[in-house]
PDB file of N, CA and C in Angstrom:
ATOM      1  N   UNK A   1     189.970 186.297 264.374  1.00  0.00           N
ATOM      2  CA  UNK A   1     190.094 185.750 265.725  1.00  0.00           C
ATOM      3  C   UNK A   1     191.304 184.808 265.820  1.00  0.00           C
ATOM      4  N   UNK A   2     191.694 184.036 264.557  1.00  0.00           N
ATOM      5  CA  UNK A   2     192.457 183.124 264.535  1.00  0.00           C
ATOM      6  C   UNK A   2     193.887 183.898 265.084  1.00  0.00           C
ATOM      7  N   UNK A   3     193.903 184.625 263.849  1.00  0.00           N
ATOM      8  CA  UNK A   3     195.094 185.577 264.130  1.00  0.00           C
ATOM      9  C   UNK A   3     195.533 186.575 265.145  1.00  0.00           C
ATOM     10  N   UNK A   4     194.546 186.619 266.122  1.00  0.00           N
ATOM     11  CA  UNK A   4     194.704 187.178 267.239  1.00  0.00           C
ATOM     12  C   UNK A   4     195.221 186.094 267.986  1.00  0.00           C
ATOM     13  N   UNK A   5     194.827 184.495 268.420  1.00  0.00           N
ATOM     14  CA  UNK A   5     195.162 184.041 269.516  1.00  0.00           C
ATOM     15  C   UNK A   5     196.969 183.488 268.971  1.00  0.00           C
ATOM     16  N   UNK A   6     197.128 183.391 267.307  1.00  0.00           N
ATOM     17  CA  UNK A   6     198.385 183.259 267.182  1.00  0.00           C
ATOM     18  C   UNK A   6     199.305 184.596 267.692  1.00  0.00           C
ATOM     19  N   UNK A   7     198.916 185.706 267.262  1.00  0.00           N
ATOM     20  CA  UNK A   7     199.453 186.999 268.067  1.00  0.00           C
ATOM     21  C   UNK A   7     199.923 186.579 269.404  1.00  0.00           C
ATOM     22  N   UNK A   8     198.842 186.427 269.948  1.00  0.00           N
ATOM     23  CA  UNK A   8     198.925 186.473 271.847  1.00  0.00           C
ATOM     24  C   UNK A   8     199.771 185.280 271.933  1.00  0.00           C
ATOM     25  N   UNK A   9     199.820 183.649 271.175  1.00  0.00           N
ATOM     26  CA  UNK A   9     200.709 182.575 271.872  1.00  0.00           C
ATOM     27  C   UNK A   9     202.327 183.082 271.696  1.00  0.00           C
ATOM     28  N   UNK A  10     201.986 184.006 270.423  1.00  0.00           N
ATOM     29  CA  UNK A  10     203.574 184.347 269.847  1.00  0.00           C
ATOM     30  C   UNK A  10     204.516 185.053 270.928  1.00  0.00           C
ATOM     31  N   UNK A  11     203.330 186.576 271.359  1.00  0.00           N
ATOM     32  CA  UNK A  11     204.034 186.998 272.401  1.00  0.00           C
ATOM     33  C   UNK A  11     204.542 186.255 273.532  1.00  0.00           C
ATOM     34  N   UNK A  12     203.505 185.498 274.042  1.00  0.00           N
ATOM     35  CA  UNK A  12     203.459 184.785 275.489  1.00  0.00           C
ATOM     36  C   UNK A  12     204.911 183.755 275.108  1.00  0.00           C
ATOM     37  N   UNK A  13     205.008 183.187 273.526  1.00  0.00           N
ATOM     38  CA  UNK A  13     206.391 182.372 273.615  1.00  0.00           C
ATOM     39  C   UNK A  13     207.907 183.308 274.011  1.00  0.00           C
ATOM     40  N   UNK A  14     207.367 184.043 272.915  1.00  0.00           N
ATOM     41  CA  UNK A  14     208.885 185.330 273.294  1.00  0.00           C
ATOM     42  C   UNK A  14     209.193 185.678 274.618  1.00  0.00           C
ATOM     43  N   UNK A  15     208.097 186.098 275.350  1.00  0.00           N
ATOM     44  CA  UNK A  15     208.137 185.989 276.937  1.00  0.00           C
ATOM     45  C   UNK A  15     209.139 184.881 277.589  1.00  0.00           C
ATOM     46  N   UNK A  16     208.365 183.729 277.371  1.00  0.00           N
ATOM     47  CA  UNK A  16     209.287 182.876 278.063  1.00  0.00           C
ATOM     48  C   UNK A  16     210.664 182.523 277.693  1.00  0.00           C
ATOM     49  N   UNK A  17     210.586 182.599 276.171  1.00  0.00           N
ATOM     50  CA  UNK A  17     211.993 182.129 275.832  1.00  0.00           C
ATOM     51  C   UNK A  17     213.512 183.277 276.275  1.00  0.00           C
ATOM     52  N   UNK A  18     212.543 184.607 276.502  1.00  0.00           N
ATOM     53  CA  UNK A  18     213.087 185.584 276.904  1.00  0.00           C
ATOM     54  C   UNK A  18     213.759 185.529 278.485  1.00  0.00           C
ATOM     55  N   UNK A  19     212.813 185.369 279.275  1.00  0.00           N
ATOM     56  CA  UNK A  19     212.861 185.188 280.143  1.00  0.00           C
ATOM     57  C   UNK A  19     213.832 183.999 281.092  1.00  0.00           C
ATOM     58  N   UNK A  20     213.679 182.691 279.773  1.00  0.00           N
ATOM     59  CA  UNK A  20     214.917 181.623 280.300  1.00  0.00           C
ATOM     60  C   UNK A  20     215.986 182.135 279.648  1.00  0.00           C
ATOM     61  N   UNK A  21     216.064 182.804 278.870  1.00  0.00           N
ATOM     62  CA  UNK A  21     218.025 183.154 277.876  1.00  0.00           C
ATOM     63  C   UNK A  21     218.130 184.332 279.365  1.00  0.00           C
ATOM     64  N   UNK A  22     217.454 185.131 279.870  1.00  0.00           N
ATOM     65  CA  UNK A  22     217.891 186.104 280.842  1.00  0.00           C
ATOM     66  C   UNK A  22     218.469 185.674 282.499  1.00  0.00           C
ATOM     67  N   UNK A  23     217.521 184.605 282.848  1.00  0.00           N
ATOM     68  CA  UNK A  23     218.225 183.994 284.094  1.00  0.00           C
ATOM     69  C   UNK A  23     219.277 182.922 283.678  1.00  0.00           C
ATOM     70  N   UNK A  24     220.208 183.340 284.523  1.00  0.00           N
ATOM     71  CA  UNK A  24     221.577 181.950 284.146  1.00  0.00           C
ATOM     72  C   UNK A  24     221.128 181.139 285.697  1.00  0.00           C
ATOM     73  N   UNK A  25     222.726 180.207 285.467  1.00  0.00           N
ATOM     74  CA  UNK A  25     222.578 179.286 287.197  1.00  0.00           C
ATOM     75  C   UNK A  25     221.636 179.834 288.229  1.00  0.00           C
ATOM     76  N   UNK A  26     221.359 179.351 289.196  1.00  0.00           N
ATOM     77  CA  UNK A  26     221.339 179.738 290.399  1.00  0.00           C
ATOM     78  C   UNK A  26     222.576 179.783 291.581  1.00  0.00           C
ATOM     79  N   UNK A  27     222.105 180.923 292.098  1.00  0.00           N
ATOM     80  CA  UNK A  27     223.126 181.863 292.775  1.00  0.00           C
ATOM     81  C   UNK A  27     224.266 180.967 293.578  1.00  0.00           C
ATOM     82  N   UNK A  28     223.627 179.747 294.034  1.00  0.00           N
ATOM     83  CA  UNK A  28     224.628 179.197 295.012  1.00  0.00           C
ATOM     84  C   UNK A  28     225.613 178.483 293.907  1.00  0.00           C
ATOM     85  N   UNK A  29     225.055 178.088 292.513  1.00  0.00           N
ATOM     86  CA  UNK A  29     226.211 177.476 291.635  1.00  0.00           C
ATOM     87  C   UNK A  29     227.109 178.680 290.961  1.00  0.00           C
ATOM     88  N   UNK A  30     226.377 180.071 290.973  1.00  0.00           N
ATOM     89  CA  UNK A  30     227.009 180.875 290.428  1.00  0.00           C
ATOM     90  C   UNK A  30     228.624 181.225 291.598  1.00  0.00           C
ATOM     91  N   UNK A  31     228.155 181.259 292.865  1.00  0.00           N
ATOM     92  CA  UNK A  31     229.182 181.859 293.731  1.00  0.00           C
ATOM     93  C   UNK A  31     230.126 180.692 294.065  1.00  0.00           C
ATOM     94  N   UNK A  32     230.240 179.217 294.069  1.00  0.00           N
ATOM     95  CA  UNK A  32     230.613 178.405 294.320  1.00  0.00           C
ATOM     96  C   UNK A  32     232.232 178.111 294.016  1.00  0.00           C
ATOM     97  N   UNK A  33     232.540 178.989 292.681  1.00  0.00           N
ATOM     98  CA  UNK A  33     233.992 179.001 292.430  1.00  0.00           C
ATOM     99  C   UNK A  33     234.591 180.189 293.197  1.00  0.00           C
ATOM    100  N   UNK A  34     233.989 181.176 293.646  1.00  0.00           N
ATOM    101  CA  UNK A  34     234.564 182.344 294.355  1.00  0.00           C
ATOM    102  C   UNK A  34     234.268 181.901 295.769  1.00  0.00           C
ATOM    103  N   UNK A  35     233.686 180.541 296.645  1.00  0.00           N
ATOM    104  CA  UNK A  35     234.085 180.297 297.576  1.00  0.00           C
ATOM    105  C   UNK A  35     235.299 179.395 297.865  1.00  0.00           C
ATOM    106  N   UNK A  36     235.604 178.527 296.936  1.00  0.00           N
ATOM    107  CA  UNK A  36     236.544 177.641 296.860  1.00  0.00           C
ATOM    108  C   UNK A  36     237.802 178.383 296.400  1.00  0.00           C
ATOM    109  N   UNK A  37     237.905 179.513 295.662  1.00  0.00           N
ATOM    110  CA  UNK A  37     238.838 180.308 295.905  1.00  0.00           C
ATOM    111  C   UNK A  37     239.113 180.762 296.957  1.00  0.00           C
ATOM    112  N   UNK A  38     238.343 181.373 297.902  1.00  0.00           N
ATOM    113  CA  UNK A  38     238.732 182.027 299.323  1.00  0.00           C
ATOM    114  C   UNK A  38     239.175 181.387 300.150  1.00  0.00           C
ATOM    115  N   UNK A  39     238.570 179.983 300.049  1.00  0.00           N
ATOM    116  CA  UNK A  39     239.119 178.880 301.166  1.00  0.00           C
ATOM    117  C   UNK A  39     240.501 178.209 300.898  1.00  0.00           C
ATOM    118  N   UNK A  40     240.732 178.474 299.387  1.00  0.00           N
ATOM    119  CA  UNK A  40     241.930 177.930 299.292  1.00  0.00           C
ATOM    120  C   UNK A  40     242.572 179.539 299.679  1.00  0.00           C
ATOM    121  N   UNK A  41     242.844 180.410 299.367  1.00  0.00           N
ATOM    122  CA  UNK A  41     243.895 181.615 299.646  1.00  0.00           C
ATOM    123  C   UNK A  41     243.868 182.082 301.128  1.00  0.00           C
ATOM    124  N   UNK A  42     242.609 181.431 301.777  1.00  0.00           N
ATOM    125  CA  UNK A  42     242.839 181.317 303.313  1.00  0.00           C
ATOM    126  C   UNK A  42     243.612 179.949 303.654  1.00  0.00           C
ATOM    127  N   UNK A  43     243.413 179.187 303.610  1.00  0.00           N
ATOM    128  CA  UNK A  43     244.197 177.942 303.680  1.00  0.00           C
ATOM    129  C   UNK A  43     245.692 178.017 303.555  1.00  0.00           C
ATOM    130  N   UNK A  44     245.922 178.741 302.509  1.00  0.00           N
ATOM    131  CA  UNK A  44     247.680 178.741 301.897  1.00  0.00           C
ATOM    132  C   UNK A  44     248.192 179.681 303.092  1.00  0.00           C
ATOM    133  N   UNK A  45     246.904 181.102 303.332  1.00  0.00           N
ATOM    134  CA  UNK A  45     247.925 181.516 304.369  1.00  0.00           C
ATOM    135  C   UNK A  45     248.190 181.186 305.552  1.00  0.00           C
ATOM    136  N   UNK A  46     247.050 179.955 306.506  1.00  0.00           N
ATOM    137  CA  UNK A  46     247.353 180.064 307.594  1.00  0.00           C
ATOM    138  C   UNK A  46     247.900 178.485 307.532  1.00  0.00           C
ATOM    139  N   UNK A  47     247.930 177.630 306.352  1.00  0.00           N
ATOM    140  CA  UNK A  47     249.060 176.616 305.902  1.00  0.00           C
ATOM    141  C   UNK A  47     250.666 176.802 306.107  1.00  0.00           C
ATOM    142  N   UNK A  48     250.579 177.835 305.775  1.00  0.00           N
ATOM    143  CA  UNK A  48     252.105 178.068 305.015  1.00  0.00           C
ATOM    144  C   UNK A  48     252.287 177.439 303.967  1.00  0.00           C
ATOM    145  N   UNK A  49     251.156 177.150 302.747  1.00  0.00           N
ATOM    146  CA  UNK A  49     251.432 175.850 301.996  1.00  0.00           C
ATOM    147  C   UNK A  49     251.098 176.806 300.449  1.00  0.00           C
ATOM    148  N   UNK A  50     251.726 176.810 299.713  1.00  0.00           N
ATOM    149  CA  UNK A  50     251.523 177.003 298.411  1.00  0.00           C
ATOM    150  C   UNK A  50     250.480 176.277 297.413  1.00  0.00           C
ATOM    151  N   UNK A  51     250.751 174.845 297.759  1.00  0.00           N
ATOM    152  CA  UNK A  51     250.043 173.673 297.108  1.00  0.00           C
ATOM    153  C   UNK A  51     248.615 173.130 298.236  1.00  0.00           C
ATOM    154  N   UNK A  52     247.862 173.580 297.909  1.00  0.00           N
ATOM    155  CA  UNK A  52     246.480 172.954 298.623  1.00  0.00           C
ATOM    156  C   UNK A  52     245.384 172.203 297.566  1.00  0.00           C
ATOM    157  N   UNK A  53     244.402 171.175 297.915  1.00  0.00           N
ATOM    158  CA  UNK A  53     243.254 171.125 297.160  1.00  0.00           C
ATOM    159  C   UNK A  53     241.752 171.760 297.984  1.00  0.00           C
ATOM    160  N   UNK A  54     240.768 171.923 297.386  1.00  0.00           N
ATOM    161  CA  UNK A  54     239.380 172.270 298.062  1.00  0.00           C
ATOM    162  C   UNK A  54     238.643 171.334 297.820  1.00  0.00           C
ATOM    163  N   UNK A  55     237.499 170.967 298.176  1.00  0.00           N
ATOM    164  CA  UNK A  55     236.745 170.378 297.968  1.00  0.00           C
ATOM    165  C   UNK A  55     235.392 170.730 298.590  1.00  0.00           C
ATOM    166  N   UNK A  56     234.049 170.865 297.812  1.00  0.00           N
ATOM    167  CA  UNK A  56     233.343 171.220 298.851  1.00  0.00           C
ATOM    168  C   UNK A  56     232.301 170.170 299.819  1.00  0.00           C
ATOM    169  N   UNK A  57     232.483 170.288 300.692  1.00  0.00           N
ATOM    170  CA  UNK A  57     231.811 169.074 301.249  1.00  0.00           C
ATOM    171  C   UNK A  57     230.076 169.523 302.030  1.00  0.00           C
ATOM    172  N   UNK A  58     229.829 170.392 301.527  1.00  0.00           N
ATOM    173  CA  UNK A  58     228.342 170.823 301.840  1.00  0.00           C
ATOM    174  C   UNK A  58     228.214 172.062 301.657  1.00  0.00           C
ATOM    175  N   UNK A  59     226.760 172.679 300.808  1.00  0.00           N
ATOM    176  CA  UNK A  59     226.414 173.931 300.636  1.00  0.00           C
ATOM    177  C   UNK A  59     224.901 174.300 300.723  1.00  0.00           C
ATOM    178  N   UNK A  60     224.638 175.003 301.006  1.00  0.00           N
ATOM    179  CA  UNK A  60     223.056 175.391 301.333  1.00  0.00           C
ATOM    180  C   UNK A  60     222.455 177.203 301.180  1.00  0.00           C
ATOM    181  N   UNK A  61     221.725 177.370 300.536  1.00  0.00           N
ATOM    182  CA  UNK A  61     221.082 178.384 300.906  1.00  0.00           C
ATOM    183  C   UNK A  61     220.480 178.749 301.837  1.00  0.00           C
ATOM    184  N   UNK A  62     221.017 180.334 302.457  1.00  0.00           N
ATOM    185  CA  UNK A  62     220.386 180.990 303.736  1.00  0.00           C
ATOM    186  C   UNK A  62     219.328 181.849 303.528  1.00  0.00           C
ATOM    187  N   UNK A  63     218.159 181.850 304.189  1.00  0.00           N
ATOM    188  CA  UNK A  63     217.396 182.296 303.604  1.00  0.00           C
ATOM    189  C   UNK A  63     217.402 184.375 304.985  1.00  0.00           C
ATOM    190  N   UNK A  64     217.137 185.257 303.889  1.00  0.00           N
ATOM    191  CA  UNK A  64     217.680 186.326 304.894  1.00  0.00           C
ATOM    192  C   UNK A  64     217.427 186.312 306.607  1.00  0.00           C
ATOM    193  N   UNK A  65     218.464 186.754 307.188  1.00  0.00           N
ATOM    194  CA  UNK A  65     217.941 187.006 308.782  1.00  0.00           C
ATOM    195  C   UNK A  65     217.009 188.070 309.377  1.00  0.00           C
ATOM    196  N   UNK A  66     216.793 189.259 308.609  1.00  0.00           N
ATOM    197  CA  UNK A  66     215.892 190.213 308.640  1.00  0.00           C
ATOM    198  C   UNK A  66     214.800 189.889 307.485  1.00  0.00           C
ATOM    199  N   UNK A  67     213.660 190.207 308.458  1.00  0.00           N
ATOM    200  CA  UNK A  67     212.296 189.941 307.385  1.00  0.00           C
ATOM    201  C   UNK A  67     211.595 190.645 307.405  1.00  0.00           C
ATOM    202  N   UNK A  68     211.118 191.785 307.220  1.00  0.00           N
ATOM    203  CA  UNK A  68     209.823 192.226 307.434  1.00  0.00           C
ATOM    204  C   UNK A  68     208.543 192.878 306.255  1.00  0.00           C
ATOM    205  N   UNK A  69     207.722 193.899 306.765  1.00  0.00           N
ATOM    206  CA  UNK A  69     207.296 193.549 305.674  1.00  0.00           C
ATOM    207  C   UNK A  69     207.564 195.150 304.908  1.00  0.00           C
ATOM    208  N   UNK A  70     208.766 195.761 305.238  1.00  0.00           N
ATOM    209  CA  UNK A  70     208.925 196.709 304.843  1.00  0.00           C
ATOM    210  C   UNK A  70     210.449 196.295 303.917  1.00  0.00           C
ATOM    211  N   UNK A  71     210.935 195.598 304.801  1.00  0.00           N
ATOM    212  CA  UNK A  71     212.525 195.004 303.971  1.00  0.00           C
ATOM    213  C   UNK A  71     213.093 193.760 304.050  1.00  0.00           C
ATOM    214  N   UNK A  72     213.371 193.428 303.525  1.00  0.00           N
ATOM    215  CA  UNK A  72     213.558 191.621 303.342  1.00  0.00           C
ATOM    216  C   UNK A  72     215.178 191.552 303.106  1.00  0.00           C
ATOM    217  N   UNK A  73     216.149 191.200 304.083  1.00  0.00           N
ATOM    218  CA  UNK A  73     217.890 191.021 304.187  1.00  0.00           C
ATOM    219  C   UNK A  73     218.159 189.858 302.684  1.00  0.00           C
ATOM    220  N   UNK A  74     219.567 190.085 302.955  1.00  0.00           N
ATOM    221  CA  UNK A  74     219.568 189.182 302.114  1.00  0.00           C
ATOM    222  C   UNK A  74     220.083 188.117 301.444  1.00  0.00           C
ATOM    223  N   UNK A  75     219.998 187.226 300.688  1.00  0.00           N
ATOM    224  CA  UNK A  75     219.902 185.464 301.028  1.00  0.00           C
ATOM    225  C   UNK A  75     221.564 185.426 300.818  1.00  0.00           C
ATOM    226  N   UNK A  76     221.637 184.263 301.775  1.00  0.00           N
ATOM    227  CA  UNK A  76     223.342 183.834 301.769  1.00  0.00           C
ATOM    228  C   UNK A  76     223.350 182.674 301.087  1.00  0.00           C
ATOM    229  N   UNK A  77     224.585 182.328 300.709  1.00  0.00           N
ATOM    230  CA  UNK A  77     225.340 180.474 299.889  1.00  0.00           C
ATOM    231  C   UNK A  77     226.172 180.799 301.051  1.00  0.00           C
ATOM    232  N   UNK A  78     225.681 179.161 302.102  1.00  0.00           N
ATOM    233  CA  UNK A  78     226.957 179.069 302.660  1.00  0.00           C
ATOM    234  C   UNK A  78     227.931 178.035 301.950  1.00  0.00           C
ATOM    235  N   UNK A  79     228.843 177.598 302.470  1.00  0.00           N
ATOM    236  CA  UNK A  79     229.883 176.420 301.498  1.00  0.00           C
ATOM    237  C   UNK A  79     230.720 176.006 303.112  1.00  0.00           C
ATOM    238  N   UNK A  80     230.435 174.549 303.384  1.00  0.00           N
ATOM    239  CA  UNK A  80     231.915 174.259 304.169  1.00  0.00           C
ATOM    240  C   UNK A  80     232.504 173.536 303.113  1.00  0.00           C
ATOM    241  N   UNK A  81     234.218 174.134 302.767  1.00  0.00           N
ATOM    242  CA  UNK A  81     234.794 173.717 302.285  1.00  0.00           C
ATOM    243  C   UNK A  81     236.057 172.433 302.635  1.00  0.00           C
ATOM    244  N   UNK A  82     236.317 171.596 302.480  1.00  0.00           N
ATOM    245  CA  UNK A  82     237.527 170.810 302.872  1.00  0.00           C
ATOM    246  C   UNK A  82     238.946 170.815 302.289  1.00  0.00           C
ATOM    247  N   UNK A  83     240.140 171.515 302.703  1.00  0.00           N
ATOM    248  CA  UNK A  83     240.896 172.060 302.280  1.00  0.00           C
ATOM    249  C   UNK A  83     242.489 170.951 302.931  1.00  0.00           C
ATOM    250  N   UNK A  84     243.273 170.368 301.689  1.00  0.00           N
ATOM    251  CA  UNK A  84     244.254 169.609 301.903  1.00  0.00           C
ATOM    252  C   UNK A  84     245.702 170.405 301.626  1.00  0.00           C
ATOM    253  N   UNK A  85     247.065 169.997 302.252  1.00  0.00           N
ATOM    254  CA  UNK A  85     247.914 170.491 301.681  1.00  0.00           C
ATOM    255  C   UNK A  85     249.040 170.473 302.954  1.00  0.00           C
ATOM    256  N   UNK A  86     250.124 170.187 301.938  1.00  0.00           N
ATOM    257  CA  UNK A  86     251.192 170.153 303.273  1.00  0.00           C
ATOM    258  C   UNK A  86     251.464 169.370 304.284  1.00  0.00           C
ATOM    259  N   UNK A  87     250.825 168.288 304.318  1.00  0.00           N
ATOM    260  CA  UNK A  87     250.553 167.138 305.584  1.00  0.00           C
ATOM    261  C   UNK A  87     249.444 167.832 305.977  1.00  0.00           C
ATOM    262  N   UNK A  88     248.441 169.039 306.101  1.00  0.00           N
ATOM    263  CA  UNK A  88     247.189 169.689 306.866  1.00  0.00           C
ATOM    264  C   UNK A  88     245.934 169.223 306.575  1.00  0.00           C
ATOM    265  N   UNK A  89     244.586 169.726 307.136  1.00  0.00           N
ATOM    266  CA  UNK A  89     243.616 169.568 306.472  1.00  0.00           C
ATOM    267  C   UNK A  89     242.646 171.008 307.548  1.00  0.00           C
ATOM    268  N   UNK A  90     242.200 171.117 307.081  1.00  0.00           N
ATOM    269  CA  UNK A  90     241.031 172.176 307.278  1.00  0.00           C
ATOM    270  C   UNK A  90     239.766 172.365 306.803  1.00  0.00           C
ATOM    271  N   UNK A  91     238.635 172.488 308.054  1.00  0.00           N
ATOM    272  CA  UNK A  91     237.220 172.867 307.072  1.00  0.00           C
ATOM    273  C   UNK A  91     237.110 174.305 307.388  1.00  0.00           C
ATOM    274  N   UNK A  92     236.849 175.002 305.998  1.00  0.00           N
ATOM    275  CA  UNK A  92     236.180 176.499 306.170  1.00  0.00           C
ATOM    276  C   UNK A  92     234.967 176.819 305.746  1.00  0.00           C
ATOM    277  N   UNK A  93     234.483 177.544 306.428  1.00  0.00           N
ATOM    278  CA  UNK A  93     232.580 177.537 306.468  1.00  0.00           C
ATOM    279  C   UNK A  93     232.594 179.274 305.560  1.00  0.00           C
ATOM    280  N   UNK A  94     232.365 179.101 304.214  1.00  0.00           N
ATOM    281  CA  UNK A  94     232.779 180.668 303.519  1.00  0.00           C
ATOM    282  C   UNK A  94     231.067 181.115 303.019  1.00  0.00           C
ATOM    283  N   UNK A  95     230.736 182.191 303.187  1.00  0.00           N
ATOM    284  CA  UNK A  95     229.588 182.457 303.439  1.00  0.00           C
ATOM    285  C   UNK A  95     229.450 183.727 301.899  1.00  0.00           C
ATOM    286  N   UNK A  96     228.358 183.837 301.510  1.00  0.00           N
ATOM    287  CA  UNK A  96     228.360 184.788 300.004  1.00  0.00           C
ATOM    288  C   UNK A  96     227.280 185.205 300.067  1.00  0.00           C
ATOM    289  N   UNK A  97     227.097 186.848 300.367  1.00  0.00           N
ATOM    290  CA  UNK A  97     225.871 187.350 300.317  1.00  0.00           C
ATOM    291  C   UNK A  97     225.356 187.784 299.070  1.00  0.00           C
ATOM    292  N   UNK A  98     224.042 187.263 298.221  1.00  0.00           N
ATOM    293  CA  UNK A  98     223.492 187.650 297.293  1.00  0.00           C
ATOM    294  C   UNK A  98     223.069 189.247 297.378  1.00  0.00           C
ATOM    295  N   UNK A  99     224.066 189.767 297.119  1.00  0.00           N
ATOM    296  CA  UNK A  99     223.756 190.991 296.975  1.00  0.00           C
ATOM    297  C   UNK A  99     224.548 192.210 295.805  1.00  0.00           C
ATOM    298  N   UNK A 100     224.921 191.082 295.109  1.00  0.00           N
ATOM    299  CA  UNK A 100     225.774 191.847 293.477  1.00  0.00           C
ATOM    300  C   UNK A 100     227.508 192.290 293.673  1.00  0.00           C
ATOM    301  N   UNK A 101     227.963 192.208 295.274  1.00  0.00           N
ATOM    302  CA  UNK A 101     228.793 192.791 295.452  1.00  0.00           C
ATOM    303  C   UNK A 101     229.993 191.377 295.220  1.00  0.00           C
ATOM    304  N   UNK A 102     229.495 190.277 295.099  1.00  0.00           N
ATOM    305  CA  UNK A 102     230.449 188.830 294.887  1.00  0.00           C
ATOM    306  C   UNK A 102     231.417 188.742 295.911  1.00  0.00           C
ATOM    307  N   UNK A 103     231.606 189.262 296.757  1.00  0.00           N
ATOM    308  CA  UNK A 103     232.571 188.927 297.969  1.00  0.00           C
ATOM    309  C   UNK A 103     231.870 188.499 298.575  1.00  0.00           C
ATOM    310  N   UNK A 104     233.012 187.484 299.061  1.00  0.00           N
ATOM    311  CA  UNK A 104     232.426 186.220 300.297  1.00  0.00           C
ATOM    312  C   UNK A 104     233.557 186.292 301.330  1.00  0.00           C
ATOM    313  N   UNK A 105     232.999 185.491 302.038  1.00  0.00           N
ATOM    314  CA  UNK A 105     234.085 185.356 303.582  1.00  0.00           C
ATOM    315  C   UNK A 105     234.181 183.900 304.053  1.00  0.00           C
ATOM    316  N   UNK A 106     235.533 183.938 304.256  1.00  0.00           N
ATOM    317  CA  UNK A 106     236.058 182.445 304.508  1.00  0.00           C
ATOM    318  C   UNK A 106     235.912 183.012 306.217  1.00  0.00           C
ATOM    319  N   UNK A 107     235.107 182.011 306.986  1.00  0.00           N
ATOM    320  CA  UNK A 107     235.256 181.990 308.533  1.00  0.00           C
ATOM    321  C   UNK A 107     236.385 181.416 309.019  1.00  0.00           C
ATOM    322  N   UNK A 108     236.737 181.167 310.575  1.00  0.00           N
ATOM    323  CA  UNK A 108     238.043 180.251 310.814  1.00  0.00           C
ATOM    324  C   UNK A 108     237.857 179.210 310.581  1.00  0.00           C
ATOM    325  N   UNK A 109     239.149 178.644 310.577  1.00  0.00           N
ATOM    326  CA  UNK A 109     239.161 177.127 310.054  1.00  0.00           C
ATOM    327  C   UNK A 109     238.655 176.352 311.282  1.00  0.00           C
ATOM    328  N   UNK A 110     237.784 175.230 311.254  1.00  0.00           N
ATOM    329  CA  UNK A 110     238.060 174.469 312.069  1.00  0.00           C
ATOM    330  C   UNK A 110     238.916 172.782 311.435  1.00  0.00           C
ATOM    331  N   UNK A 111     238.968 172.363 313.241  1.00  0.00           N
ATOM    332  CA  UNK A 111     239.682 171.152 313.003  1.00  0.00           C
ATOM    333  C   UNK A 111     240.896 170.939 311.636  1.00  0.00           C
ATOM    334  N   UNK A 112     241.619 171.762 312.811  1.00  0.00           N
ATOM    335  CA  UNK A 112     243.351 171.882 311.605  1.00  0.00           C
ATOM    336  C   UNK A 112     243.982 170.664 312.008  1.00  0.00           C
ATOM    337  N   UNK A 113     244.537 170.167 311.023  1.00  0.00           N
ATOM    338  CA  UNK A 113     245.092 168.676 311.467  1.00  0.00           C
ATOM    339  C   UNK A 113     245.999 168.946 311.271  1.00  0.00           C
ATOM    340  N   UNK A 114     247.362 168.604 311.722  1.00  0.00           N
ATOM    341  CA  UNK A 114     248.737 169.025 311.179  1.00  0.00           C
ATOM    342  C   UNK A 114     249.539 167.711 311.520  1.00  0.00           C
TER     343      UNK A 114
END
């Protein structure tokens, strides 16, 4: 009997330890450098500026807009980013759908300061 419930804790450990080495970050820290990329290569182009910084100044998970109980859409990282350079400044609101495909979208800028 002994050696059965060591059996079963053994598996049940492998399980978990399995299970944490298999999930990494969560999704909104995973996509977070591929939004601050977009906002800066949108920035440079409608800058004219080579030299920009990002910064992100708020991010949140979307939870899907379609729900039902046949299909469930699926979850967004938004990011407004704050983007410097050139005498400018810009916020871009870049949006990343969890859906394996890693492209995101930088929206328009608002409040361009020049």
């Amino acid at each position: 009997m002994e050696t059965r419930i060591r059996s079963t804790l053994a598996v049940v450990a492998a399980g978990l330890i399995a299970a944490g080495c298999a999930s990494g970050p969560p999704f909104i820290d995973q996509m977070q450098p591929e939004a601050v990329n977009m906002a800066v290569r949108r920035a440079q182009f409608e800058m004219n500026c080579p030299n920009v910084t990002a910064e992100v100044v708020s991010r949140e998970t979307m939870q899907p807009v379609v729900q039902t109980f046949v299909y469930t859409g699926v979850t967004r990282a938004e990011y407004t980013i704050g983007v410097n350079g050139c005498g400018q400044r810009a916020l871009y609101i870049v949006i990343c759908p969890d859906n394996g495909s890693g492209n995101c979208f930088a929206g328009g800028s608002r409040n361009v300061i020049r």
